[in-house]
C-alpha atoms as a PDB file:
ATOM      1  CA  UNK A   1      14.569  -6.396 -16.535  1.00  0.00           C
ATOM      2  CA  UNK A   2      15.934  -9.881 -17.795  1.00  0.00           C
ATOM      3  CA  UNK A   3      17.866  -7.680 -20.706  1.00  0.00           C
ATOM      4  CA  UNK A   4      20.000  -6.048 -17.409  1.00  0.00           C
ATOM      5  CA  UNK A   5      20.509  -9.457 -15.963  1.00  0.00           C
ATOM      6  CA  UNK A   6      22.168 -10.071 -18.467  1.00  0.00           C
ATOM      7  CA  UNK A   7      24.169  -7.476 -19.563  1.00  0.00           C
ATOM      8  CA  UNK A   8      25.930  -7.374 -16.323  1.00  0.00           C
ATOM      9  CA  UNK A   9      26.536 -11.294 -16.320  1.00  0.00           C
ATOM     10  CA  UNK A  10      28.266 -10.476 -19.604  1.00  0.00           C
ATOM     11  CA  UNK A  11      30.159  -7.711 -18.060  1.00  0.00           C
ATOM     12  CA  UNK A  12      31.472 -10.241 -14.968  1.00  0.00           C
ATOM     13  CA  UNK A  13      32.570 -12.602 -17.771  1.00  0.00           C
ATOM     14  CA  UNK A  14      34.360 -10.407 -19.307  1.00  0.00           C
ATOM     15  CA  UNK A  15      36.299  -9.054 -16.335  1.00  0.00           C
ATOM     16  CA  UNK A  16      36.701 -12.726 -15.057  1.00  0.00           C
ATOM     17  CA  UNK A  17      33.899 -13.276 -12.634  1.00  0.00           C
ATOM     18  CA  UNK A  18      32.075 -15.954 -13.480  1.00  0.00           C
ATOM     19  CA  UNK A  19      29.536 -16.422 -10.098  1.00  0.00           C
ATOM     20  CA  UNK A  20      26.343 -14.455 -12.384  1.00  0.00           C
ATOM     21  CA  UNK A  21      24.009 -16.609  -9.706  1.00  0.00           C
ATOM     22  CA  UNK A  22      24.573 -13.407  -6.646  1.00  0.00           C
ATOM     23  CA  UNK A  23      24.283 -10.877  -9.077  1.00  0.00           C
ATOM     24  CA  UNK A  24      21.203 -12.589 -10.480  1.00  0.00           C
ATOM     25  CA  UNK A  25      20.025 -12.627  -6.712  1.00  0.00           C
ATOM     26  CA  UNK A  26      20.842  -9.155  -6.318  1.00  0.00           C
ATOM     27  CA  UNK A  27      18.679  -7.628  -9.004  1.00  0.00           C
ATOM     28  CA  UNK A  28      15.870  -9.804  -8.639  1.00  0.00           C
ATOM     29  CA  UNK A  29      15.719  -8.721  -4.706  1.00  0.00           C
ATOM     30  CA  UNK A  30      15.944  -5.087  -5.948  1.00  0.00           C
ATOM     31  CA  UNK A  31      13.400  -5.404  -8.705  1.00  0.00           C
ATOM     32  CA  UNK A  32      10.871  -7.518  -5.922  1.00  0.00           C
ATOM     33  CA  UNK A  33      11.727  -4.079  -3.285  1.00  0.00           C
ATOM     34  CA  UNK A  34      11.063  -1.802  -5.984  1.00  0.00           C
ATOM     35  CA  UNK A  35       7.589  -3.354  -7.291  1.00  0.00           C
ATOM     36  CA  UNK A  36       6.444  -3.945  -3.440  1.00  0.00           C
ATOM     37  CA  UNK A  37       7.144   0.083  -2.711  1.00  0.00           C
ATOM     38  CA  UNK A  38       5.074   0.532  -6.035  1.00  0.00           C
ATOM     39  CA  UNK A  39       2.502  -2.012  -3.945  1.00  0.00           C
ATOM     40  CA  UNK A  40       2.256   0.511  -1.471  1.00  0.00           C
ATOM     41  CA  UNK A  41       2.602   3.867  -2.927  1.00  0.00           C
ATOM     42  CA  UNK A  42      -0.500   2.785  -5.375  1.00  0.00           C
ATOM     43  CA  UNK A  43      -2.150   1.972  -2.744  1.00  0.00           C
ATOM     44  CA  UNK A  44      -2.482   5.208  -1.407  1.00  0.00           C
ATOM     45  CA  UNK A  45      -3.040   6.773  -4.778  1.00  0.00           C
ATOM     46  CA  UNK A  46      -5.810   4.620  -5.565  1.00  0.00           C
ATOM     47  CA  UNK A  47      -7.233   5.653  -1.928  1.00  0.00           C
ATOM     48  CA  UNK A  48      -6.787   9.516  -2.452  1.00  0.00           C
ATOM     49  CA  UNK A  49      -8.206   8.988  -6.345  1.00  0.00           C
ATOM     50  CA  UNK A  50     -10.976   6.612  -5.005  1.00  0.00           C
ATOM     51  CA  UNK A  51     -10.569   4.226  -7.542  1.00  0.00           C
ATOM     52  CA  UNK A  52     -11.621   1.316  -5.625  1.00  0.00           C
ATOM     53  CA  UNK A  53     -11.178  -0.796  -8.306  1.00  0.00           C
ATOM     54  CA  UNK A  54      -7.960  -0.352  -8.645  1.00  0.00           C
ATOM     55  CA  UNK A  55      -7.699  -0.667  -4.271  1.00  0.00           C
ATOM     56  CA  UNK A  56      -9.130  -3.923  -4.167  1.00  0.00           C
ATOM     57  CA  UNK A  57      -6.744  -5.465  -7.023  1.00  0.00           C
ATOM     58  CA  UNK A  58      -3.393  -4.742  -4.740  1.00  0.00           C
ATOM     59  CA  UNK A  59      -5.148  -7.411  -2.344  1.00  0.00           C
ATOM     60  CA  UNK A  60      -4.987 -11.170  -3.378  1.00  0.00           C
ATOM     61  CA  UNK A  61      -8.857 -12.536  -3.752  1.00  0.00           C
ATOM     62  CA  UNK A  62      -8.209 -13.455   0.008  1.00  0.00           C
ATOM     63  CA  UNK A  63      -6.447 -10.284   1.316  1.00  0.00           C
ATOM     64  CA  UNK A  64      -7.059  -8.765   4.743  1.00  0.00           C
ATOM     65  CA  UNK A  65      -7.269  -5.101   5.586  1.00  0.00           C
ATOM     66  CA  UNK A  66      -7.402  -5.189   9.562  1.00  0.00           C
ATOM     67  CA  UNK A  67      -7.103  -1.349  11.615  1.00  0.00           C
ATOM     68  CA  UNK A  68      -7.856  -2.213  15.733  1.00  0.00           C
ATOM     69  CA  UNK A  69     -10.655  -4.581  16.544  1.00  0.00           C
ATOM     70  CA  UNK A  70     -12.211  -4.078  12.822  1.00  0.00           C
ATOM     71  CA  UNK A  71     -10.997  -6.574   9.852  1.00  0.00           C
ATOM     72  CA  UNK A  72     -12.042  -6.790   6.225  1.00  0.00           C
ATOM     73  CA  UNK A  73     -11.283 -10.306   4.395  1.00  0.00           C
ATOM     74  CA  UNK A  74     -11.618 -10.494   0.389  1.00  0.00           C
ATOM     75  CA  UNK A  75     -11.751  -7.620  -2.035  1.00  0.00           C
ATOM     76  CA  UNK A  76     -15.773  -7.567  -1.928  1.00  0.00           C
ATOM     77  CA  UNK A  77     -15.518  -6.442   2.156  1.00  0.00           C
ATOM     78  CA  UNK A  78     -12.642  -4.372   1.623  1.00  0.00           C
ATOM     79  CA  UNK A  79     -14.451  -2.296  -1.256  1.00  0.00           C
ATOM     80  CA  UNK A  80     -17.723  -2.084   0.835  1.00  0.00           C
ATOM     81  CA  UNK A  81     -15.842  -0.454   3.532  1.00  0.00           C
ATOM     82  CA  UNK A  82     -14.705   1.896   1.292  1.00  0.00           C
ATOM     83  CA  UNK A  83     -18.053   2.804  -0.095  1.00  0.00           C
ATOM     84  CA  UNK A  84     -18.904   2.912   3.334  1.00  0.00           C
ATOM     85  CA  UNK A  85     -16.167   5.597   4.468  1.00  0.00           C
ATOM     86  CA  UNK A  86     -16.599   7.523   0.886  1.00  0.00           C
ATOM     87  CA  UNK A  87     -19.659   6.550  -0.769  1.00  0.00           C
ATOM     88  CA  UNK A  88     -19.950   5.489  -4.835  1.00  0.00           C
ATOM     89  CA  UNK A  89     -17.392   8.044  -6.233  1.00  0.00           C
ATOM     90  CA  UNK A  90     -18.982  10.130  -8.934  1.00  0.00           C
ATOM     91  CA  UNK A  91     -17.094   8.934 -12.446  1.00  0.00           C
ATOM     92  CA  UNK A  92     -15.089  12.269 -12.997  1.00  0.00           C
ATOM     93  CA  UNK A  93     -14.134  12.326  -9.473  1.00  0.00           C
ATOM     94  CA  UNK A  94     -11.032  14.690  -8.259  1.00  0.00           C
ATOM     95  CA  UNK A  95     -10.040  14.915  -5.016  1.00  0.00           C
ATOM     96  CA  UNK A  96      -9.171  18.236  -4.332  1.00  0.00           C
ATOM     97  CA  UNK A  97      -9.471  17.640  -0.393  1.00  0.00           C
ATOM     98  CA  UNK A  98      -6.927  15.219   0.863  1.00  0.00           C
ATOM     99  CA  UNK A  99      -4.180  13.201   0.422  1.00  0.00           C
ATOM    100  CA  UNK A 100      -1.592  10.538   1.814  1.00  0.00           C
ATOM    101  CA  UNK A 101       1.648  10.773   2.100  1.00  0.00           C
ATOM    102  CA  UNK A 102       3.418   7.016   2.581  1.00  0.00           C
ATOM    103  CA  UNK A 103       7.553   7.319   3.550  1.00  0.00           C
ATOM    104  CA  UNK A 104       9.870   5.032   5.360  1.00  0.00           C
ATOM    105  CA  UNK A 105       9.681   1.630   3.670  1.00  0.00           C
ATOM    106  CA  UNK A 106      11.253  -1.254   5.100  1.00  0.00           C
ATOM    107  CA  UNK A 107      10.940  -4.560   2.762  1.00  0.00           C
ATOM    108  CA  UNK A 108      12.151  -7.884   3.550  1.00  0.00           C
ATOM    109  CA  UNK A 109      11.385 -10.252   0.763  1.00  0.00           C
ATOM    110  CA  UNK A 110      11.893 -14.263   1.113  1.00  0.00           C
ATOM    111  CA  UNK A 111      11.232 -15.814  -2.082  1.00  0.00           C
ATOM    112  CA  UNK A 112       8.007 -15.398  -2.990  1.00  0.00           C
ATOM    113  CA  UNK A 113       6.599 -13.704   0.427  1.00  0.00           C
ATOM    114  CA  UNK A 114       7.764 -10.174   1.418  1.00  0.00           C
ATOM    115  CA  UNK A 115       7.345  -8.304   4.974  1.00  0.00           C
ATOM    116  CA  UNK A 116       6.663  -4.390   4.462  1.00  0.00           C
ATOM    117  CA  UNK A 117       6.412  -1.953   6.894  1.00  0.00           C
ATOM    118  CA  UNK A 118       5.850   1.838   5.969  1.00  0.00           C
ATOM    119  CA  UNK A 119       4.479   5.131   7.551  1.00  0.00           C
ATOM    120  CA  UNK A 120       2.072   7.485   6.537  1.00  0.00           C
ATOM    121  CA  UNK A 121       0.406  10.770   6.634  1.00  0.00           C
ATOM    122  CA  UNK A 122      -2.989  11.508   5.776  1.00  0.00           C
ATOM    123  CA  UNK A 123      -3.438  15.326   5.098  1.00  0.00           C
ATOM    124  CA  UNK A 124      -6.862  16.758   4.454  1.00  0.00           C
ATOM    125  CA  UNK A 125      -7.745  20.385   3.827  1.00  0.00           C
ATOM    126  CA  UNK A 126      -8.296  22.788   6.812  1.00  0.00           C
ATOM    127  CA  UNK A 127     -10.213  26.134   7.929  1.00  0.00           C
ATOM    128  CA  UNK A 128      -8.761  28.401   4.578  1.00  0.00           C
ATOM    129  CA  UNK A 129      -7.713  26.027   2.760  1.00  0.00           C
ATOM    130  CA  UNK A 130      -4.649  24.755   4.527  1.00  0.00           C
ATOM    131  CA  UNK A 131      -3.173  21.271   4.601  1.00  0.00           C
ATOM    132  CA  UNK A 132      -3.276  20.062   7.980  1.00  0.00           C
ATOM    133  CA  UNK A 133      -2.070  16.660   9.098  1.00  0.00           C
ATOM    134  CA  UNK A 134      -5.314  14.762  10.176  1.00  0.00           C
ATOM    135  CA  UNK A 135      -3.816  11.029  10.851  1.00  0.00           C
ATOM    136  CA  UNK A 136      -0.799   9.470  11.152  1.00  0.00           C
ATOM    137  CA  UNK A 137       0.217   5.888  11.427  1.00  0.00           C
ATOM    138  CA  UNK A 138       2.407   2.795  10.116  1.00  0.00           C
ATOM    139  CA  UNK A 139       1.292  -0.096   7.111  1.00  0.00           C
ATOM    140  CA  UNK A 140       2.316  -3.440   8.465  1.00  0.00           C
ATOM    141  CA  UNK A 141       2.242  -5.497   5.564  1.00  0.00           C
ATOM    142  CA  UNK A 142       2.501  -9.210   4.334  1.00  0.00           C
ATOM    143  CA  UNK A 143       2.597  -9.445   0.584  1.00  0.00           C
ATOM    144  CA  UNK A 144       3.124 -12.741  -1.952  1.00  0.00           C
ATOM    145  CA  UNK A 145       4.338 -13.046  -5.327  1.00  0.00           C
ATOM    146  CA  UNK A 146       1.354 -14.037  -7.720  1.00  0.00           C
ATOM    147  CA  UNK A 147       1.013 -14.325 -11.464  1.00  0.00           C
ATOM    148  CA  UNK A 148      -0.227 -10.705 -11.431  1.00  0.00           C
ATOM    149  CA  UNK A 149       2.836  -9.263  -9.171  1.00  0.00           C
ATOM    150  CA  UNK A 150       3.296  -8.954  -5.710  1.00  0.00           C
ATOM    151  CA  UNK A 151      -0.212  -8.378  -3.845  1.00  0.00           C
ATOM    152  CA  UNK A 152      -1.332  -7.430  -0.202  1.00  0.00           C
ATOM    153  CA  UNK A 153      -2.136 -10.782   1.596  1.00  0.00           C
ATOM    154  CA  UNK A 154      -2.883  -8.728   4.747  1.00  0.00           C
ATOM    155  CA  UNK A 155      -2.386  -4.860   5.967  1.00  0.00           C
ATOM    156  CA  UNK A 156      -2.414  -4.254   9.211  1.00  0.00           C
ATOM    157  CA  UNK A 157      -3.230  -0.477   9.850  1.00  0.00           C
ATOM    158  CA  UNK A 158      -1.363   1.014  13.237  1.00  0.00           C
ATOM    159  CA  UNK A 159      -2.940   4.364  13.711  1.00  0.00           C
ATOM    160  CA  UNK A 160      -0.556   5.784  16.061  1.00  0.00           C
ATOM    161  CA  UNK A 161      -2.061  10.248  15.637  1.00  0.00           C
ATOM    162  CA  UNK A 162      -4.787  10.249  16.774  1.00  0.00           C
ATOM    163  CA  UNK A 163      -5.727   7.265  18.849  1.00  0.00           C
ATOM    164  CA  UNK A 164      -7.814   5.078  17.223  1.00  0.00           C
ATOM    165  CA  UNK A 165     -11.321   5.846  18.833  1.00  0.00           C
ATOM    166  CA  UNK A 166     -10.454   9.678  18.460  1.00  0.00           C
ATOM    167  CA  UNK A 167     -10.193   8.773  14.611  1.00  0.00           C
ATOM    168  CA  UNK A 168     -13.572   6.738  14.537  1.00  0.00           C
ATOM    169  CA  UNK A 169     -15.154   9.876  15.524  1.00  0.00           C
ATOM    170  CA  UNK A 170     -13.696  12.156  12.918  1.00  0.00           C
ATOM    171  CA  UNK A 171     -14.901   9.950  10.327  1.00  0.00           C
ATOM    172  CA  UNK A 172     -18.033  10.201  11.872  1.00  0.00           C
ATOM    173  CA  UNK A 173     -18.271  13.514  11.653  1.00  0.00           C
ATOM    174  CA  UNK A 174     -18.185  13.540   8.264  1.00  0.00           C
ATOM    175  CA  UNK A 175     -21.508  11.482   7.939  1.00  0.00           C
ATOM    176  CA  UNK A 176     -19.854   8.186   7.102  1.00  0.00           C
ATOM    177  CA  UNK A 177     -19.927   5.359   7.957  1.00  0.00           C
ATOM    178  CA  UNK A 178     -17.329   4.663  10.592  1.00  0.00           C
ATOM    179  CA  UNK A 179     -14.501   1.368  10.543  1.00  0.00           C
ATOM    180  CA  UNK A 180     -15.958  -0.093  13.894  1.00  0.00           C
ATOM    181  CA  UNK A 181     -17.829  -3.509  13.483  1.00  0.00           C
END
């Protein structure tokens, strides 16, 4: 990404322009946007694969996954309540019944904190097989620059379709363990 950098500040030089520091500002805000959406849309991969392993490390060691009155702090809470909603995941694992869908990204980034909001769209398999929208909702997301990349400090998840409590008892139905406290 440097190699870019700096490729275009020899292109300014050469057509006279010698302010590099906003185009240096530029890309770096661009590269931070891009690896923050990659933040997110892992996130949801990692979900829909259940590779918590690969959940937990978008968090920092501190992160916060809150939805409504429940709230998960560190990666060890937020992986138990994912073996809680899923179970242990069986080590050649496909998911072959649902999936997210995460759109609509809106990233503010100053210096080494970002703001992200996003919506998504979590689609499981209905009666014959059919993909029908189950929940719907938006990511409300502080993130932080670390040695590792950018990483979830806290996610705040706004279900929006259905309400809340109508959600808690889907996942119920399934036999899981629900979100509430």
């Amino acid at each position: 990404m440097r190699i870019r950098i700096m490729i275009a500040a020899a292109a300014l030089a050469l057509a006279g322009c010698n302010d590099t520091s906003a185009l240096e500002a530029r890309v770096q805000l661009l590269e931070d946007q891009l690896a923050i959406q990659r933040v997110i849309t892992d996130y949801s991969a990692y979900l829909d694969a259940r590779d918590y392993d690969g959940y937990v490390s978008l968090f920092t060691e501190d992160g916060v996954w809150a939805n409504g009155n429940t709230r998960r702090e560190g990666r060890d809470e937020i992986r138990d309540m994912l073996t809680g909603l899923f179970g242990e995941v069986p080590e050649d694992y496909v998911n072959l019944s649902s999936f997210h869908q995460i759109s609509n990204f809106e990233i503010d980034v100053d210096g080494d904190e970002a703001f992200a909001k996003s919506r998504f769209i979590f689609v499981m398999r209905g009666e014959g097989g059919e993909p029908t929208n189950k929940l719907s909702g938006q990511y409300h997301d502080r993130l932080v620059r670390t040695a590792d990349g950018w990483k979830i400090a806290e996610r705040v998840d706004h279900t929006l379709m259905p309400t809340p409590e109508e959600w808690v008892a889907e996942v119920a139905s399934w036999g899981a363990n629900t979100l509430e406290d």
